[in-house]
PDB file of N, CA and C in Angstrom:
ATOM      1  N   UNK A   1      94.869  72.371  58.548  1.00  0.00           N
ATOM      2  CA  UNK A   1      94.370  73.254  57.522  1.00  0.00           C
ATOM      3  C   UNK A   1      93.855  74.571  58.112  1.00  0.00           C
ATOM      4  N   UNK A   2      93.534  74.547  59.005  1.00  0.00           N
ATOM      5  CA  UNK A   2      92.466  75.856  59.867  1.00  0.00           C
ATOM      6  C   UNK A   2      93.668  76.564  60.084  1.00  0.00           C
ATOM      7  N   UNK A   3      95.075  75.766  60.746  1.00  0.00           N
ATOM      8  CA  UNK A   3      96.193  76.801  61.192  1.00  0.00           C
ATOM      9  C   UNK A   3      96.892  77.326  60.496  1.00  0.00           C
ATOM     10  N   UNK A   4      96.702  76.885  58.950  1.00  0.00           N
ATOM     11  CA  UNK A   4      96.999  77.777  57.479  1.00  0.00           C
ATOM     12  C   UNK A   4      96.490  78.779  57.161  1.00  0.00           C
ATOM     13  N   UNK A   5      95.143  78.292  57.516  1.00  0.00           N
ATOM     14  CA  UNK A   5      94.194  79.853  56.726  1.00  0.00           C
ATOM     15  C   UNK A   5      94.237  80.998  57.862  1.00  0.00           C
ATOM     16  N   UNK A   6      94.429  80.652  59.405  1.00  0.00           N
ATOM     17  CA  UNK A   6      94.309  81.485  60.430  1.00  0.00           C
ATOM     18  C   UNK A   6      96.322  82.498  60.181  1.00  0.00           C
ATOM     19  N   UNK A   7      96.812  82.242  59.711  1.00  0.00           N
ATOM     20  CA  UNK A   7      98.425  82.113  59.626  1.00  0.00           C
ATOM     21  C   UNK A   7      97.947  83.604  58.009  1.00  0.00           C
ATOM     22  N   UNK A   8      97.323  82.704  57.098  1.00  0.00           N
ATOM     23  CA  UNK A   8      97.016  83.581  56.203  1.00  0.00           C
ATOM     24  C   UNK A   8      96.055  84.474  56.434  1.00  0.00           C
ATOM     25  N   UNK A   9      95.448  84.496  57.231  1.00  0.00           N
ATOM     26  CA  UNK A   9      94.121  85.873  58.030  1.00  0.00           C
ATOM     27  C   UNK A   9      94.908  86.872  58.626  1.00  0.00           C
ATOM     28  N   UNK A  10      95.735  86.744  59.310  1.00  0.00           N
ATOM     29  CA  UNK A  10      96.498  87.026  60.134  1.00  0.00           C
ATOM     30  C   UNK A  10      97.770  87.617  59.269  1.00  0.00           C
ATOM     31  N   UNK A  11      98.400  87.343  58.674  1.00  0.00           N
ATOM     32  CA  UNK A  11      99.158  88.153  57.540  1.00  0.00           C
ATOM     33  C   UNK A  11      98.315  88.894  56.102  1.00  0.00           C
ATOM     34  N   UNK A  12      97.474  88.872  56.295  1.00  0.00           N
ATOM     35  CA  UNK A  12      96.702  89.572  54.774  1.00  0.00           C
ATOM     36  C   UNK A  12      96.321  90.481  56.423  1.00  0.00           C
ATOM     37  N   UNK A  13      95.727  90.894  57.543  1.00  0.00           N
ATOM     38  CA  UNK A  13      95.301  91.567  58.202  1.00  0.00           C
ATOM     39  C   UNK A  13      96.851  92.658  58.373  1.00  0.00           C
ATOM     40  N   UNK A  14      97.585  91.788  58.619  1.00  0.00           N
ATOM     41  CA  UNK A  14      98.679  92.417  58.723  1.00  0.00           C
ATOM     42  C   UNK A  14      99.421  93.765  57.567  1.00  0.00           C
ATOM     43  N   UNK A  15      99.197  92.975  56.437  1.00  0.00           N
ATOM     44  CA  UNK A  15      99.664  94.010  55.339  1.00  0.00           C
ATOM     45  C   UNK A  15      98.756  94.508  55.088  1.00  0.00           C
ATOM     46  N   UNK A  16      97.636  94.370  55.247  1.00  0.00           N
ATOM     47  CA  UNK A  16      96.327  95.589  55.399  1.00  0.00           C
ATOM     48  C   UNK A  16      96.741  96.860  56.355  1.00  0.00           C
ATOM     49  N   UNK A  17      96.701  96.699  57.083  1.00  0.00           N
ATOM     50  CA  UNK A  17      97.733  97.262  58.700  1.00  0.00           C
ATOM     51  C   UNK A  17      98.519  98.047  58.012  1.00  0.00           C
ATOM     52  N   UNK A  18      99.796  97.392  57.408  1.00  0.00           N
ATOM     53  CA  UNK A  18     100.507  98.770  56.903  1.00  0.00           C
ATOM     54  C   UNK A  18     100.351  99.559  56.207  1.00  0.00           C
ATOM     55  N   UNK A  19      99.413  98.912  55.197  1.00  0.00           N
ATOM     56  CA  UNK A  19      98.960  99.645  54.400  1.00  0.00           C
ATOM     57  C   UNK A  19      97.992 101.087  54.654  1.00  0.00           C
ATOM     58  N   UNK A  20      97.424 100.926  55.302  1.00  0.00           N
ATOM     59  CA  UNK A  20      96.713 102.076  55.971  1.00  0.00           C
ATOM     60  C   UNK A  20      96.854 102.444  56.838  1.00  0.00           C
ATOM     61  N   UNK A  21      98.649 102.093  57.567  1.00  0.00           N
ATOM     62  CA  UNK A  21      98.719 102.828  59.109  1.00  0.00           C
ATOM     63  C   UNK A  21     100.041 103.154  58.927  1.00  0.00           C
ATOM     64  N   UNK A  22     101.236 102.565  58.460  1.00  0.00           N
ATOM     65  CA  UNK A  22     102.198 102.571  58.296  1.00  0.00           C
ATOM     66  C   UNK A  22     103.397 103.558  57.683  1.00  0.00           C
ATOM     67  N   UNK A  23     104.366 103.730  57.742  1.00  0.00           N
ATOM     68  CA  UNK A  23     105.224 104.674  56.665  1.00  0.00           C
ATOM     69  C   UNK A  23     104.783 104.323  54.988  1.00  0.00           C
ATOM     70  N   UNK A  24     104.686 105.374  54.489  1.00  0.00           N
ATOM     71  CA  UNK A  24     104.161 104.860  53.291  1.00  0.00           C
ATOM     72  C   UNK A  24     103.029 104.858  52.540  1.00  0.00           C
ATOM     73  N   UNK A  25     102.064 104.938  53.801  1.00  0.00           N
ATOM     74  CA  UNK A  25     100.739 104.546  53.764  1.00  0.00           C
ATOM     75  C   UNK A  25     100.183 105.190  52.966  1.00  0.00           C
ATOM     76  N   UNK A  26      98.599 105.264  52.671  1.00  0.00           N
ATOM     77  CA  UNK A  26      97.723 105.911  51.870  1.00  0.00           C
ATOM     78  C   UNK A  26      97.678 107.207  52.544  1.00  0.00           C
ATOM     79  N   UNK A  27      97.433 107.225  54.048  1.00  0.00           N
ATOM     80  CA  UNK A  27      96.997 108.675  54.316  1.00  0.00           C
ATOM     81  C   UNK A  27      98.735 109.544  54.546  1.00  0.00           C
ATOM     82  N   UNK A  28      99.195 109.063  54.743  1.00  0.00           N
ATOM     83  CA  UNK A  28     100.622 109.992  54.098  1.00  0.00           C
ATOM     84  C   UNK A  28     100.935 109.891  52.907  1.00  0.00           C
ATOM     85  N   UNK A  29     100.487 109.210  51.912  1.00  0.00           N
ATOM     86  CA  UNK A  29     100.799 109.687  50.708  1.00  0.00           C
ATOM     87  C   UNK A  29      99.754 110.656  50.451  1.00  0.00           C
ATOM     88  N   UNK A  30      98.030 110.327  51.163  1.00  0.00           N
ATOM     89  CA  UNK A  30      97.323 111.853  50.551  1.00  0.00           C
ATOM     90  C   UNK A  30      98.113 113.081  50.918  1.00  0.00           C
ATOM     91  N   UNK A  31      98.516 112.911  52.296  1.00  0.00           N
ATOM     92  CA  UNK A  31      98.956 114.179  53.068  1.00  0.00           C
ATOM     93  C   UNK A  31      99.891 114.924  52.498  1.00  0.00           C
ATOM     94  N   UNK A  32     100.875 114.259  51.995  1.00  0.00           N
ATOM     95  CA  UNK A  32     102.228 114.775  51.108  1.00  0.00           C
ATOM     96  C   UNK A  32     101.573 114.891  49.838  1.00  0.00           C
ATOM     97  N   UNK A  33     100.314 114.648  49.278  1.00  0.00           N
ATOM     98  CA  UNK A  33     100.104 115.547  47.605  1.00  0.00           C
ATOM     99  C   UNK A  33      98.939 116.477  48.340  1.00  0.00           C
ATOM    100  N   UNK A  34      99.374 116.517  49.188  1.00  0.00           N
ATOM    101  CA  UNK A  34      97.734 117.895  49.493  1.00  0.00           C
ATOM    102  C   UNK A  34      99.185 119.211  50.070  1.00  0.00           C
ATOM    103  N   UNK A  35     100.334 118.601  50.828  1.00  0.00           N
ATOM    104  CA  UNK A  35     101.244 119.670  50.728  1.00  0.00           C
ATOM    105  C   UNK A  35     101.941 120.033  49.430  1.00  0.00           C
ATOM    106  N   UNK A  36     102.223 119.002  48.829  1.00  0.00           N
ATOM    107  CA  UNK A  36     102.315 119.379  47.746  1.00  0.00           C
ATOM    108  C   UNK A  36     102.133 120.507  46.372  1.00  0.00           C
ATOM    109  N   UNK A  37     100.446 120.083  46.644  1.00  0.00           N
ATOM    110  CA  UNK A  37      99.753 120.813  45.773  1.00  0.00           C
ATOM    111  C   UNK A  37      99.837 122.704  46.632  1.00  0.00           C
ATOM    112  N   UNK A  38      99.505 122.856  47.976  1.00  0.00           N
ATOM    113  CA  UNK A  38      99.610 123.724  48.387  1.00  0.00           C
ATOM    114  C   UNK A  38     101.200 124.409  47.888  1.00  0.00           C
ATOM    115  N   UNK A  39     101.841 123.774  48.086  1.00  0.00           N
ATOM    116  CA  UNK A  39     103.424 124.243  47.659  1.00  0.00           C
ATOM    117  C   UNK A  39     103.725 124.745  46.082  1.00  0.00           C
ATOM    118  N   UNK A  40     102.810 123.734  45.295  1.00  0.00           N
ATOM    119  CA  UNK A  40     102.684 124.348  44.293  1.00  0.00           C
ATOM    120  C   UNK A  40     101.827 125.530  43.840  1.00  0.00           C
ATOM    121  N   UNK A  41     100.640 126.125  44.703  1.00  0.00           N
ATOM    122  CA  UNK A  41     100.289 127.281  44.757  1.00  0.00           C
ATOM    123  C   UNK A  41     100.646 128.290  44.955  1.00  0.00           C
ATOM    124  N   UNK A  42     101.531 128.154  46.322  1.00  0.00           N
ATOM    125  CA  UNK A  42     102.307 129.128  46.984  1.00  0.00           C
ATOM    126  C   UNK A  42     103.809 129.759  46.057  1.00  0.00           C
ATOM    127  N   UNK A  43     103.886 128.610  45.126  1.00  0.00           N
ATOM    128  CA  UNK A  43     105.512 128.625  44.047  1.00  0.00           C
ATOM    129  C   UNK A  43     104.593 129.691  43.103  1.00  0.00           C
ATOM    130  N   UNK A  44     103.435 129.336  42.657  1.00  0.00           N
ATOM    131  CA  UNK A  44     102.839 129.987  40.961  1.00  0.00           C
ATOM    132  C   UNK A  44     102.829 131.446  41.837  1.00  0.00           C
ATOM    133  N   UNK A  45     102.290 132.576  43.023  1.00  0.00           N
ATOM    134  CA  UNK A  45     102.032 133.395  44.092  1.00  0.00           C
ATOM    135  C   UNK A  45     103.043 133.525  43.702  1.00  0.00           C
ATOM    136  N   UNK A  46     104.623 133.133  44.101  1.00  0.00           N
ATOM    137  CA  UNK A  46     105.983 133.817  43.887  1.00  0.00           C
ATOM    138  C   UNK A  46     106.202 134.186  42.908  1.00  0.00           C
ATOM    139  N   UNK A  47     106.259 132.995  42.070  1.00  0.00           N
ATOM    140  CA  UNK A  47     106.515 133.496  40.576  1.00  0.00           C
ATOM    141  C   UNK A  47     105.766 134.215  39.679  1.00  0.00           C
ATOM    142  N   UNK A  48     104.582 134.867  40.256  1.00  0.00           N
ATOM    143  CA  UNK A  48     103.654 135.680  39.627  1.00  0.00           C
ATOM    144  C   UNK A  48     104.788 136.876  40.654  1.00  0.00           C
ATOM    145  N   UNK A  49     104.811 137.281  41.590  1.00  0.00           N
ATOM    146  CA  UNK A  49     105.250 138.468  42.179  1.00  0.00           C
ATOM    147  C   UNK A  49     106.365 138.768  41.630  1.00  0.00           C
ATOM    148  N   UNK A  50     107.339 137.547  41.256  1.00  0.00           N
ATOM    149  CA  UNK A  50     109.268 137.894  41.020  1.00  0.00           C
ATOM    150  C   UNK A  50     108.723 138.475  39.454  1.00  0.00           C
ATOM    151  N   UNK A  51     108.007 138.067  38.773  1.00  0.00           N
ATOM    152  CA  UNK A  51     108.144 138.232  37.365  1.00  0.00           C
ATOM    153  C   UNK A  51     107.269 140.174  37.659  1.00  0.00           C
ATOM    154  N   UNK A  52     106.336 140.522  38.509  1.00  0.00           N
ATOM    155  CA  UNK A  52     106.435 141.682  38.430  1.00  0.00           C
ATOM    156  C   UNK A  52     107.816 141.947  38.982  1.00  0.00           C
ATOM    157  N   UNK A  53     108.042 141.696  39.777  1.00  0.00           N
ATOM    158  CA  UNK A  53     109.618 142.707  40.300  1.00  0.00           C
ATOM    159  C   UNK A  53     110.364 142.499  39.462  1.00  0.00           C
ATOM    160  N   UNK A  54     110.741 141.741  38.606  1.00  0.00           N
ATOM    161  CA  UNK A  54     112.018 141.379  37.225  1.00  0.00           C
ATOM    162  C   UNK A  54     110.890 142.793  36.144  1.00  0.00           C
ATOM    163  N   UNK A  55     110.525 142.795  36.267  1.00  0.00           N
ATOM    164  CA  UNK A  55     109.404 143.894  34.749  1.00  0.00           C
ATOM    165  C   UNK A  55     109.403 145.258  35.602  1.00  0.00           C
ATOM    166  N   UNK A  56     109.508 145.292  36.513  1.00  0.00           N
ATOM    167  CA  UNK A  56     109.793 147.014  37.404  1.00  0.00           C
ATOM    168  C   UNK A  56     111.397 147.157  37.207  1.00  0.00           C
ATOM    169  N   UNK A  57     112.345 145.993  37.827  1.00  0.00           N
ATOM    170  CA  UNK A  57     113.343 146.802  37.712  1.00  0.00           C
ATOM    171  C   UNK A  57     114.076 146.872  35.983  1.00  0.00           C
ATOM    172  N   UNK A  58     113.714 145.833  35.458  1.00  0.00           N
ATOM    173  CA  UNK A  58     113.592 146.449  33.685  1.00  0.00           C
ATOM    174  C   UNK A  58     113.343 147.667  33.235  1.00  0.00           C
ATOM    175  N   UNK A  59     112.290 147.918  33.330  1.00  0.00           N
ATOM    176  CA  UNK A  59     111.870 149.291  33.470  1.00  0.00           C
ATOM    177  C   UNK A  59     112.733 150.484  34.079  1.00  0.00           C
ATOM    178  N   UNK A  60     112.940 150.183  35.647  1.00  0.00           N
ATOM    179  CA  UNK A  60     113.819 151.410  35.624  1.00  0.00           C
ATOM    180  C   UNK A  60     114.969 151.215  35.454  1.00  0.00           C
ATOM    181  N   UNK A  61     115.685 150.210  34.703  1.00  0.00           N
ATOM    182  CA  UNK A  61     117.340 150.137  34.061  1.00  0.00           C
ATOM    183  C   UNK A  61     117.357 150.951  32.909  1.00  0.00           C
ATOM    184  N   UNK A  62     116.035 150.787  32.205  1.00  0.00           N
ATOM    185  CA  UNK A  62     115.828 151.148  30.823  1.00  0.00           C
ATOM    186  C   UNK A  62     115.193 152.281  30.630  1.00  0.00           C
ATOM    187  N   UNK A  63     114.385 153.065  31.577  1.00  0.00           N
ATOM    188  CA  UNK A  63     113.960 154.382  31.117  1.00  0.00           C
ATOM    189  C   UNK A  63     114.100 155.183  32.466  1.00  0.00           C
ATOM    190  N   UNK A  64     115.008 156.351  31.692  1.00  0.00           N
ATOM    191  CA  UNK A  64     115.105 157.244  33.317  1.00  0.00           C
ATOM    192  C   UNK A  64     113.684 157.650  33.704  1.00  0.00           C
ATOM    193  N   UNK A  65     113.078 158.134  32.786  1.00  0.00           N
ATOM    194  CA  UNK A  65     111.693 158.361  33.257  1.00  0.00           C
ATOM    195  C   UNK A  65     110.575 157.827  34.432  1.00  0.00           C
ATOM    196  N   UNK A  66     111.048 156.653  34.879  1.00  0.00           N
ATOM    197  CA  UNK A  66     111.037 155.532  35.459  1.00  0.00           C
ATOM    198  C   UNK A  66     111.698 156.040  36.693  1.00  0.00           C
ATOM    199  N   UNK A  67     112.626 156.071  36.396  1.00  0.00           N
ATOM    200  CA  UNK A  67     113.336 156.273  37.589  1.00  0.00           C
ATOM    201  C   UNK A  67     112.809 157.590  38.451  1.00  0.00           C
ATOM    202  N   UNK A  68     112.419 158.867  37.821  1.00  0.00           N
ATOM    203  CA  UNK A  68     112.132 159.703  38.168  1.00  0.00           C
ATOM    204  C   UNK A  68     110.547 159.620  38.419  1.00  0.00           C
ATOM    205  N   UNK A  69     109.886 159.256  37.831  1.00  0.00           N
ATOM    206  CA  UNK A  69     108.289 158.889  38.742  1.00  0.00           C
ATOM    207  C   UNK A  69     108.685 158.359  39.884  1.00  0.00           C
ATOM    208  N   UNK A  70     109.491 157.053  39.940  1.00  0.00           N
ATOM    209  CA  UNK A  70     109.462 156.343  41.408  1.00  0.00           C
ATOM    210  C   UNK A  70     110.143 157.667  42.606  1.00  0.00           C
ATOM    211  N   UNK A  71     111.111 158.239  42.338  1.00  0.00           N
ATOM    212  CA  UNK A  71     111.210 159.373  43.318  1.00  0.00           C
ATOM    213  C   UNK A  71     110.651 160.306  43.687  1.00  0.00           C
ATOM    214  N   UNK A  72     109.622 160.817  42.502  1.00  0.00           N
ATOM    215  CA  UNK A  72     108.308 161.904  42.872  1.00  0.00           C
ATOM    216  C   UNK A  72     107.155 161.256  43.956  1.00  0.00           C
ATOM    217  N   UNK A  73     107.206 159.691  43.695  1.00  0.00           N
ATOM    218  CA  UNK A  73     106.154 159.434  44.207  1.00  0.00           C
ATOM    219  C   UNK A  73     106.560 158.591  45.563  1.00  0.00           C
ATOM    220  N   UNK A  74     107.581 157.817  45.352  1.00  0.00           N
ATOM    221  CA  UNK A  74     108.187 157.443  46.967  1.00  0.00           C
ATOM    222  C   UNK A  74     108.409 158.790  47.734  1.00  0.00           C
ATOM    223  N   UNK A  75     109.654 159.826  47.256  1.00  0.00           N
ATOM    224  CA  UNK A  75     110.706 160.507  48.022  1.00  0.00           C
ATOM    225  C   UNK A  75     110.280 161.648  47.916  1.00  0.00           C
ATOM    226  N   UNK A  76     109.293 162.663  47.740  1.00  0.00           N
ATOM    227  CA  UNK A  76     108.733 163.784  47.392  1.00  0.00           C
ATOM    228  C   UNK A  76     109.804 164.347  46.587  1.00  0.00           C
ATOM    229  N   UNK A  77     109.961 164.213  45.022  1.00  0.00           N
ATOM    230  CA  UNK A  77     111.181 164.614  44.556  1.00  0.00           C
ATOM    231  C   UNK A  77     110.036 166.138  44.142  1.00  0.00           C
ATOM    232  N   UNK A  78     110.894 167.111  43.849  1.00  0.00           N
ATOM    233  CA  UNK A  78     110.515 168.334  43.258  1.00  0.00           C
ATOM    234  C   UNK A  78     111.564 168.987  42.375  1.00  0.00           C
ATOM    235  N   UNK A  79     111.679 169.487  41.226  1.00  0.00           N
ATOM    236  CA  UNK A  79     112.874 170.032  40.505  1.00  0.00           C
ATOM    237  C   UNK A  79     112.610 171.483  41.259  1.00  0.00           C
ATOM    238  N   UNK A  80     113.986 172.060  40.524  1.00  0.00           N
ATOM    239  CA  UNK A  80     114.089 173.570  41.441  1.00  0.00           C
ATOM    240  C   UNK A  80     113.080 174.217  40.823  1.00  0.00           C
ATOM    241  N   UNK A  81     112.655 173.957  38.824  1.00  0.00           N
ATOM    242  CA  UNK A  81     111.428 175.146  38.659  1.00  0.00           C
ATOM    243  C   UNK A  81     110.108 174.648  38.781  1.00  0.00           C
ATOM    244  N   UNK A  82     109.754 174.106  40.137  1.00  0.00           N
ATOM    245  CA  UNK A  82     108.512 173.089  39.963  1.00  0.00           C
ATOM    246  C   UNK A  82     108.236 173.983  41.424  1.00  0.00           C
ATOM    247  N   UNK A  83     106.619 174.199  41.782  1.00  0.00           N
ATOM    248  CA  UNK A  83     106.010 174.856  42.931  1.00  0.00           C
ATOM    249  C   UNK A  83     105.714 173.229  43.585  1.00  0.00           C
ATOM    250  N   UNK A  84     106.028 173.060  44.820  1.00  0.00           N
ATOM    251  CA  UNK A  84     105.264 172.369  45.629  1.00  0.00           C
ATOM    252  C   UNK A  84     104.081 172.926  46.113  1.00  0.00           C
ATOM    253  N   UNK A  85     103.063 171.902  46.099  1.00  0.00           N
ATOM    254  CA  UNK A  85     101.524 172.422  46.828  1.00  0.00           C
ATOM    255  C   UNK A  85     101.123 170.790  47.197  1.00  0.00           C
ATOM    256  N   UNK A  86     100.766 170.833  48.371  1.00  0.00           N
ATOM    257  CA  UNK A  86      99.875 169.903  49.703  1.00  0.00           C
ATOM    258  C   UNK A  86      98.461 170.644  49.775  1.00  0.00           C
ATOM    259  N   UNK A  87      97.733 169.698  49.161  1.00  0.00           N
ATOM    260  CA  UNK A  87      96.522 169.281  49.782  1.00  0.00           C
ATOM    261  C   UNK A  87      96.101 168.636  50.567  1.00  0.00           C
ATOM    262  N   UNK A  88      95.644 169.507  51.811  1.00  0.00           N
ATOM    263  CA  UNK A  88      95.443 168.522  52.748  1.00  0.00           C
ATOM    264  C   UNK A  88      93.722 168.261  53.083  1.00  0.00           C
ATOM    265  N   UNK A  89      93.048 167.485  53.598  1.00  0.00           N
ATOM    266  CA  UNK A  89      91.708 167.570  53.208  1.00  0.00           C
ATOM    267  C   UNK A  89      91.405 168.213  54.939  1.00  0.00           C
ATOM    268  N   UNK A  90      90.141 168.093  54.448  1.00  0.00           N
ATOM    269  CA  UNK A  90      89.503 168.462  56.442  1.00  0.00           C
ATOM    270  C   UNK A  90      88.503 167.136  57.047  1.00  0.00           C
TER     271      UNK A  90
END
């Protein structure tokens, strides 16, 4: 009888064992929902940025006006009856 219950100590220790050390385990399953969750932060970060860049280039498909701010202010655009003036500070 003793070499039953020692047989059953010994296998309940055992699947304890994998359970908390093993493939599978508890602390790799925390580990994979804590990357997880990070991954899902880092996705909402993108998809907050793509949805501005999808609403800019909307914008300049759809209004030349658009188009022409972004070159005044990237490319120093100037028309021919327009004065350029630089301020420069001290």
């Amino acid at each position: 009888m003793k070499l039953l219950w020692a047989i059953m100590v010994i296998l309940i220790l055992l699947l304890q064992v994998r359970l908390w050390v093993g493939e599978g385990s508890f602390a790799q399953v925390w580990t994979l929902e804590e990357a997880i969750a990070d991954q899902r932060e880092e996705n909402a970060g993108l998809s907050a940025r793509n949805e501005r860049l999808y609403a800019e280039v909307r914008n300049l498909r759809n209004e030349q006006g658009a188009v022409e701010e972004r070159a005044r202010m990237n490319l120093g655009l100037i028309r021919d009856d327009e004065t350029f003036f630089l301020v420069v500070e001290q």
